[in-house]
Protein backbone atom coordinates (compact mmCIF):
# COMPACT_ATOMS: atom_id res chain seq x y z
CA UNK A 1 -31.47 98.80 -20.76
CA UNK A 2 -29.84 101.55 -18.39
CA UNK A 3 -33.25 103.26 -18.01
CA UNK A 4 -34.59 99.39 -16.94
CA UNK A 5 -32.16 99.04 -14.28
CA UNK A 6 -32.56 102.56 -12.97
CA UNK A 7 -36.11 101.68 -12.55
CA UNK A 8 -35.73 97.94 -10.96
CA UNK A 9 -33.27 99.70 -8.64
CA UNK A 10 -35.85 102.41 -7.81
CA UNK A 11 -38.55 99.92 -6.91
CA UNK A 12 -36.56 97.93 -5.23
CA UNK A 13 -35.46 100.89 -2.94
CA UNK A 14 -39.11 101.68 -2.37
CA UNK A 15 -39.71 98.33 -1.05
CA UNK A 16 -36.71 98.66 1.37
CA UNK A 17 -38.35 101.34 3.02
CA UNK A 18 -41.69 100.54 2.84
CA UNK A 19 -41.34 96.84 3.80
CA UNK A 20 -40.11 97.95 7.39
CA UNK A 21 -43.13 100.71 7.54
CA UNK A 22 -45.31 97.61 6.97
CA UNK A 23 -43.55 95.62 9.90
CA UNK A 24 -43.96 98.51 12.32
CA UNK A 25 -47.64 98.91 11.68
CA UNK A 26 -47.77 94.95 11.66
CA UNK A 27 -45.77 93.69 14.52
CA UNK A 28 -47.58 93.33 17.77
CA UNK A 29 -46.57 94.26 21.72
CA UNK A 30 -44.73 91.81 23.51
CA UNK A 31 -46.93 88.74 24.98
CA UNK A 32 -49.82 89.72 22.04
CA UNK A 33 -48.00 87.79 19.06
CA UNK A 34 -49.27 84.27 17.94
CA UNK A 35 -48.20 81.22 16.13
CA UNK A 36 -44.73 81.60 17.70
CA UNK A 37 -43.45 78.14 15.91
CA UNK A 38 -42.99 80.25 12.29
CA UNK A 39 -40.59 81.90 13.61
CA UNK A 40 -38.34 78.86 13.50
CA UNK A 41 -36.41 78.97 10.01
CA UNK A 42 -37.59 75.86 7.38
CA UNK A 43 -36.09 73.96 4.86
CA UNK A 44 -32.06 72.40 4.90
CA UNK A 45 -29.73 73.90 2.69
CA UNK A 46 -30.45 77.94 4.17
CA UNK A 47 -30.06 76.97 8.04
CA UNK A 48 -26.39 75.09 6.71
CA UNK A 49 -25.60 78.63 5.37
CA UNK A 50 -26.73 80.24 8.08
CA UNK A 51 -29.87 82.03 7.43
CA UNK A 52 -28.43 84.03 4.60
CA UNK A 53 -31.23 82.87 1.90
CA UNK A 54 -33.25 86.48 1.01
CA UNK A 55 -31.03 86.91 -1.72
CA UNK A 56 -30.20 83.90 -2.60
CA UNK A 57 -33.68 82.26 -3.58
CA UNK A 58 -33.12 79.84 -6.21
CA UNK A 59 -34.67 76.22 -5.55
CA UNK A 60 -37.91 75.04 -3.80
CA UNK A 61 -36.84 76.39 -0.71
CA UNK A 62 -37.70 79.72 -1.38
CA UNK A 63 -41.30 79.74 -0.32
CA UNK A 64 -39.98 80.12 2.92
CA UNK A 65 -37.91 82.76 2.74
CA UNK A 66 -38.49 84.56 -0.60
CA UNK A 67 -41.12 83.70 -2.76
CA UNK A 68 -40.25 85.16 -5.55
CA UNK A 69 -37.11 83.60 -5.90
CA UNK A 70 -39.96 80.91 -7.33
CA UNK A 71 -39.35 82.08 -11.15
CA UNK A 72 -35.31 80.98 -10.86
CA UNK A 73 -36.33 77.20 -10.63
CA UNK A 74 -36.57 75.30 -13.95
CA UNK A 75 -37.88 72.08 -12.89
CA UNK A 76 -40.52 70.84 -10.96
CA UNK A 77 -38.95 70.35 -7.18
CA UNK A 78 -40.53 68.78 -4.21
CA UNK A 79 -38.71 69.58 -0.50
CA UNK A 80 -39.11 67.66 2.12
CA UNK A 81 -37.39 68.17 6.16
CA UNK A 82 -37.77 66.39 9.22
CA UNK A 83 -35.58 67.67 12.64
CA UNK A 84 -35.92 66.19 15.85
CA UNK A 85 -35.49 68.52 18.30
CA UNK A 86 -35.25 68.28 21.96
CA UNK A 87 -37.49 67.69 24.48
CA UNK A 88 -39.22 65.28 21.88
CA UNK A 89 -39.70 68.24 19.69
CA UNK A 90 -40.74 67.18 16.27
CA UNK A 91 -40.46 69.57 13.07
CA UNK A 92 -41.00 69.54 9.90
CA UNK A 93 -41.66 71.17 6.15
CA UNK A 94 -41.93 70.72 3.02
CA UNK A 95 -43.17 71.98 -0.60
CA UNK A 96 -43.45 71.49 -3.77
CA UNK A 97 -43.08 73.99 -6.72
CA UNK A 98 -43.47 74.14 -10.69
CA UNK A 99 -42.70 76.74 -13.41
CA UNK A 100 -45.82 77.28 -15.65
CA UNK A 101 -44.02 79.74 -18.02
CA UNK A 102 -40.58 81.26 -18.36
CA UNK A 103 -42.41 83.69 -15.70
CA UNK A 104 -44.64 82.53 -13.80
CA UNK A 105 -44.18 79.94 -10.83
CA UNK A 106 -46.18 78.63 -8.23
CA UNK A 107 -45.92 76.09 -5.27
CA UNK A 108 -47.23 74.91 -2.13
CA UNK A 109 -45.89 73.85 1.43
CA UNK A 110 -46.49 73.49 5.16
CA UNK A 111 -44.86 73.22 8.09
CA UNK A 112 -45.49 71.31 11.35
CA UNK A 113 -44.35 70.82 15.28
CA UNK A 114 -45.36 68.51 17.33
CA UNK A 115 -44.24 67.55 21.04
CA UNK A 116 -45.48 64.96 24.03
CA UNK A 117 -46.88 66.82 26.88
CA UNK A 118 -47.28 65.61 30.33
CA UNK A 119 -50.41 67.40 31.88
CA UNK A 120 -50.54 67.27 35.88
CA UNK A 121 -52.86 68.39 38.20
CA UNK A 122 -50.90 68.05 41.17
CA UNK A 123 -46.69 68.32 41.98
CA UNK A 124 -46.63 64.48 41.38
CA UNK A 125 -43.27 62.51 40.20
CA UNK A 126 -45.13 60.81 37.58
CA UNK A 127 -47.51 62.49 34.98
CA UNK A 128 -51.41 62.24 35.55
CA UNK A 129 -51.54 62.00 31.19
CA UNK A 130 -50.31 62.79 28.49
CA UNK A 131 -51.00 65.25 24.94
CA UNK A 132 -49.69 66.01 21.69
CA UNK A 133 -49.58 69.42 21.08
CA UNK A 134 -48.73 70.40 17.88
CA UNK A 135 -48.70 73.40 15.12
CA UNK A 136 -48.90 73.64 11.57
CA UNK A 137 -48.80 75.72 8.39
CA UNK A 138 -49.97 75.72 4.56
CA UNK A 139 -49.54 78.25 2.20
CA UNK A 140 -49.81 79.03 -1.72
CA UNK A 141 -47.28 80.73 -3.29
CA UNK A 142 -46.54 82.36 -6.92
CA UNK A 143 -43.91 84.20 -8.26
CA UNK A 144 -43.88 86.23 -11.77
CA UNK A 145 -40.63 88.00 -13.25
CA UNK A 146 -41.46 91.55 -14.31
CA UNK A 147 -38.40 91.28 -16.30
CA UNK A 148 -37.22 87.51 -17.17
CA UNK A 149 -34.34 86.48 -15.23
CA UNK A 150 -34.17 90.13 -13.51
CA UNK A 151 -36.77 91.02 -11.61
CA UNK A 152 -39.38 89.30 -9.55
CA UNK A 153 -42.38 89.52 -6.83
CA UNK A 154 -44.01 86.92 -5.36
CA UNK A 155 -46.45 86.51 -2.29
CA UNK A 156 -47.85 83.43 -0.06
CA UNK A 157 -50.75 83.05 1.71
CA UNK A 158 -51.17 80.57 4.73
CA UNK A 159 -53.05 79.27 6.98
CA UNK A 160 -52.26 78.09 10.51
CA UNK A 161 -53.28 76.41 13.15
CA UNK A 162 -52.48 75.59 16.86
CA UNK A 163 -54.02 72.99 19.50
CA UNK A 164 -51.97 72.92 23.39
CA UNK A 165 -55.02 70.92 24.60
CA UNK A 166 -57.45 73.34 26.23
CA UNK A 167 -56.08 76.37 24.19
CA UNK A 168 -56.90 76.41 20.18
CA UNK A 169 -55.77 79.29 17.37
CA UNK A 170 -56.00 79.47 13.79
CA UNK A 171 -55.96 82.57 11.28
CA UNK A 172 -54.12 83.25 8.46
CA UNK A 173 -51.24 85.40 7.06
CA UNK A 174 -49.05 86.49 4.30
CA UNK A 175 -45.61 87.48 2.71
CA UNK A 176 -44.46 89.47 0.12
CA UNK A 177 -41.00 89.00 -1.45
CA UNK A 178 -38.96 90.45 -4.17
CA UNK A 179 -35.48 89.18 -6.35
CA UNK A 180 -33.78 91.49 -8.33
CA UNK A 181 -30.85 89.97 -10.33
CA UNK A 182 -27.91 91.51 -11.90
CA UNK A 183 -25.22 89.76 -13.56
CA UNK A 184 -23.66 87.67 -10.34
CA UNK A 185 -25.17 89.77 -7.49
CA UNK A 186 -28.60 89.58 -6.29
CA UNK A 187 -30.69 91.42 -3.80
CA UNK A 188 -33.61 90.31 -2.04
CA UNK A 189 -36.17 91.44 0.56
CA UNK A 190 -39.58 90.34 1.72
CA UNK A 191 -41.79 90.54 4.27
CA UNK A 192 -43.27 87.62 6.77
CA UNK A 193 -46.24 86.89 8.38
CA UNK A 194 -48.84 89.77 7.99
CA UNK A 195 -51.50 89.02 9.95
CA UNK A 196 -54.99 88.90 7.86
CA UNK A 197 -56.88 87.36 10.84
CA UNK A 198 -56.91 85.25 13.79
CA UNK A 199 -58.70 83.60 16.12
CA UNK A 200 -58.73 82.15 19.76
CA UNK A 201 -59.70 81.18 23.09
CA UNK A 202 -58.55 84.47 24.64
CA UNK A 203 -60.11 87.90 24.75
CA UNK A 204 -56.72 89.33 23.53
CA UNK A 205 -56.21 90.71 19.91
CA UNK A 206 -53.03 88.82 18.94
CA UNK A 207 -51.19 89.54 16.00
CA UNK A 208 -48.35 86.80 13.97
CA UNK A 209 -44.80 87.19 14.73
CA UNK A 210 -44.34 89.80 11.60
CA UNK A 211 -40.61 89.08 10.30
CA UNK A 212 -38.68 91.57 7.74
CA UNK A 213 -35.74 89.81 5.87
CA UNK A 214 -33.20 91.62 3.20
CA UNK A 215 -30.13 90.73 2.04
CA UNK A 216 -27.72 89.67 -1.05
CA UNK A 217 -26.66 87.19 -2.93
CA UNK A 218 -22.83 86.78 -5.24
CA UNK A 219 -22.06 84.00 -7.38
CA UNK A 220 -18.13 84.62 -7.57
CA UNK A 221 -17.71 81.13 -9.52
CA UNK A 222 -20.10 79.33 -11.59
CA UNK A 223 -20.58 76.30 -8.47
CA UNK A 224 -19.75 79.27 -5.67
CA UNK A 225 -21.71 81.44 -3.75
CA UNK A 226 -21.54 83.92 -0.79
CA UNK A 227 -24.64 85.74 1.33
CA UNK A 228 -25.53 87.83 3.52
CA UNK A 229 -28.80 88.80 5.23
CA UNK A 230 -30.65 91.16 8.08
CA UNK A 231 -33.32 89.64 9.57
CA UNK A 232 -35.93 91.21 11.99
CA UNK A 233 -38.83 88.82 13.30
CA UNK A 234 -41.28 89.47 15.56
CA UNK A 235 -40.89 91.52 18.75
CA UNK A 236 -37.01 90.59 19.23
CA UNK A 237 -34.19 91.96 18.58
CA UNK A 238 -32.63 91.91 14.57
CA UNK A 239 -29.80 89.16 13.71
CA UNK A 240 -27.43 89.12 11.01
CA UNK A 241 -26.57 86.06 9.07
CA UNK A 242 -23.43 84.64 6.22
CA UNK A 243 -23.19 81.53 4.49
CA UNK A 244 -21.23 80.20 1.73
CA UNK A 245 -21.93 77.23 -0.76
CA UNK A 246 -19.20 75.77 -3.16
CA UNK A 247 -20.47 72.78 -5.60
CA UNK A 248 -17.69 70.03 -6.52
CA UNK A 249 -18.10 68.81 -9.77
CA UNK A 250 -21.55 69.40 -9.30
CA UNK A 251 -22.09 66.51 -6.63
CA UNK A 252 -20.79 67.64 -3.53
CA UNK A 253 -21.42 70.85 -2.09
CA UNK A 254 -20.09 72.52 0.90
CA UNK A 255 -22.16 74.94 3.28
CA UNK A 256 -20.96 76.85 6.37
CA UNK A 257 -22.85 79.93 7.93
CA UNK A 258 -22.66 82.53 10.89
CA UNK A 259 -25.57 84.07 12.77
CA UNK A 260 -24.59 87.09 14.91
CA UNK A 261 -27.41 87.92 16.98
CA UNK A 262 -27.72 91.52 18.80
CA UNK A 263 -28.99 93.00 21.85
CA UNK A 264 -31.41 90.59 23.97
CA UNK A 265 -31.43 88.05 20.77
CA UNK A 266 -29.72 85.10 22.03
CA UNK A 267 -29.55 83.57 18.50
CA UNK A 268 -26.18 83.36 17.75
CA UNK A 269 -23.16 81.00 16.22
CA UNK A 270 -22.19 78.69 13.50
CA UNK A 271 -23.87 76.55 11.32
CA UNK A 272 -22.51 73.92 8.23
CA UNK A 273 -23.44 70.96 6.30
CA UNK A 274 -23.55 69.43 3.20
CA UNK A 275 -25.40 68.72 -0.08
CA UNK A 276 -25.07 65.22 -2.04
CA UNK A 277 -26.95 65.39 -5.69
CA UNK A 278 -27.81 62.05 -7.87
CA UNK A 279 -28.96 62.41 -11.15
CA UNK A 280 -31.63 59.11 -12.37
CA UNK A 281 -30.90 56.69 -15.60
CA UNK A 282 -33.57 54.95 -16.93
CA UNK A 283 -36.22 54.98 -16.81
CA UNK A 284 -35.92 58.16 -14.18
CA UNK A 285 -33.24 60.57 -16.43
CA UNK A 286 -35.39 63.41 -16.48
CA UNK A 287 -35.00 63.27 -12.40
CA UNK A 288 -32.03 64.13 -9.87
CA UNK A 289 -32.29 64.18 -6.39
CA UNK A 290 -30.52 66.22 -3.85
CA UNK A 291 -29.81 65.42 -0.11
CA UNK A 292 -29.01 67.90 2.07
CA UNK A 293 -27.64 68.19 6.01
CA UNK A 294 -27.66 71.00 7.97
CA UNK A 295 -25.61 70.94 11.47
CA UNK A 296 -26.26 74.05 14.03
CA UNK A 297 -24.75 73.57 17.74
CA UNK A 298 -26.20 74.55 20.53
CA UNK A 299 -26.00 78.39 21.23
CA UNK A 300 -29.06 79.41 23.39
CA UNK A 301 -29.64 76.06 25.47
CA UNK A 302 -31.65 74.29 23.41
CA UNK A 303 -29.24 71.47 22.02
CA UNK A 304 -27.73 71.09 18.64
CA UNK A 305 -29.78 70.85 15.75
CA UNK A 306 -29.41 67.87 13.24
CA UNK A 307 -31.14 68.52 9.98
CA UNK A 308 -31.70 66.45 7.11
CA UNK A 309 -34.02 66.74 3.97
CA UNK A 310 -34.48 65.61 0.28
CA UNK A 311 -35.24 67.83 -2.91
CA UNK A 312 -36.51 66.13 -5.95
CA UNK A 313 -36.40 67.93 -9.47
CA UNK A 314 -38.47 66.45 -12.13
């Protein structure tokens, strides 16, 4: 079993190194990068602990930041997330994953934004019309543990899509994740948004905002856990990111989270909410349901974030 560690932990260091080779060779020059809207962070539960999700990858939610934390669910789970941003800003995601074996896991998901745009021809105090401009995301994902309950890969592939009236993209991309768990502690890494292809109104070869996330994951009590994570996405500068979770009798959980942004990144402060789970009688028994808010003030002048979304395990 020594010898099977040793080797997990090998891997696992190869990928640490090679993951951020990949993101060099992948990440584009400033003002070439497309599909800026996945850069925004999905899902409920990781924003309330601040980002810190890489190693933590253990519920539907995964798919977008590590699918192959996929294999750690044991139910079917559907996910979905609405946020209403400012400026009208609309977002949203959601998936839906199931177990086929002990090892093998798949899902699907997709993410959307959507905003109200006044178009003008002229400096006028009144809008000549208006648009909806808007951006989405699907992907397929699967996860399969190399070692049952020790060590996974998984990998998504999407396909996006952009309209901002007279300007259209599409393409798609992929990540690649990996989970490695040992006894409480768990490490995770995986890489975002290589670019496979793309296309658009412009002459320009643009490339997705390539992200690199890796980080760790302790359950210090049964209901408890603390995480941390580095995060590098797109052209910008890296951020760093904590969150807790404590469980209450299994009903109430707790979340609170810090993102420490560096350099130019302007990303930066707390974030917290809370997680409410029901569990179904009859004739819905084999069901619970989980609600989750996410609170982030405003840190970079776009106004505080109020997030709210649903999982379903069945």
């Amino acid at each position: 079993m020594q010898g099977t560690y040793l080797k997990i932990l090998y891997i696992f260091t190869v990928m640490i190194f090679v993951l951020p080779a990949i993101s060099n060779v992948n990440a584009g020059d400033p003002g070439t990068e497309e599909a800026a809207f996945l850069k925004i962070d999905a899902a409920t539960r990781p924003v309330a602990m601040g980002g810190a999700f890489v190693g933590v990858a253990n519920d539907v939610n995964s798919v977008f930041w590590n699918p192959a934390g996929l294999t750690q669910t044991e139910k079917r789970e559907f996910t979905g997330m609405y946020n209403a941003w400012f400026a009208g800003v609309q977002y949203g995601s959601g998936a839906y994953s199931q177990p086929v074996t002990k090892n093998f896991a798949f899902a699907i998901s997709g993410i959307y934004l959507q905003s109200e745009i006044e178009r003008r021809l002229e400096d006028t105090e009144e809008p000549d019309s208006l648009f909806n401009a808007y951006s989405y995301a699907v992907g397929l994902s699967a996860s399969y543990a190399l070692l049952p309950n020790t060590f996974s890969l998984g990998g998504t592939v999407k396909y996006f899509g952009q309209d901002f009236d007279i300007a259209e993209s599409s393409g798609i991309g992929a990540d690649i994740g990996a989970l490695v768990k040992v006894s409480k502690l768990r490490f995770g890494a995986s890489v975002q948004n290589i670019t496979l292809s793309t296309s658009n109104d412009s002459d320009k070869d643009l490339s997705l905002p390539f992200g690199f996330r890796i980080g760790a994951g302790f359950q210090f009590q049964p209901d408890s856990i603390i995480s941390a994570e580095f995060n590098q996405m797109g052209g910008g500068d890296p951020t760093y990111h904590i969150g807790i979770e404590k469980w209450f009798r299994k009903v109430l959980a707790l979340r609170a989270g810090y993102c420490l942004g560096s350099d130019d990144n302007p990303r930066e402060g707390l974030s917290a909410g809370l997680g409410l789970k029901a569990y179904g009688t009859k004739p819905l028994e084999n069901m619970n349901f989980q609600f989750d808010y996410a609170y982030v003030p405003d840190s970079d002048g776009m106004g505080d974030v109020h997030r709210i979304s649903m999982i379903v395990r069945f």
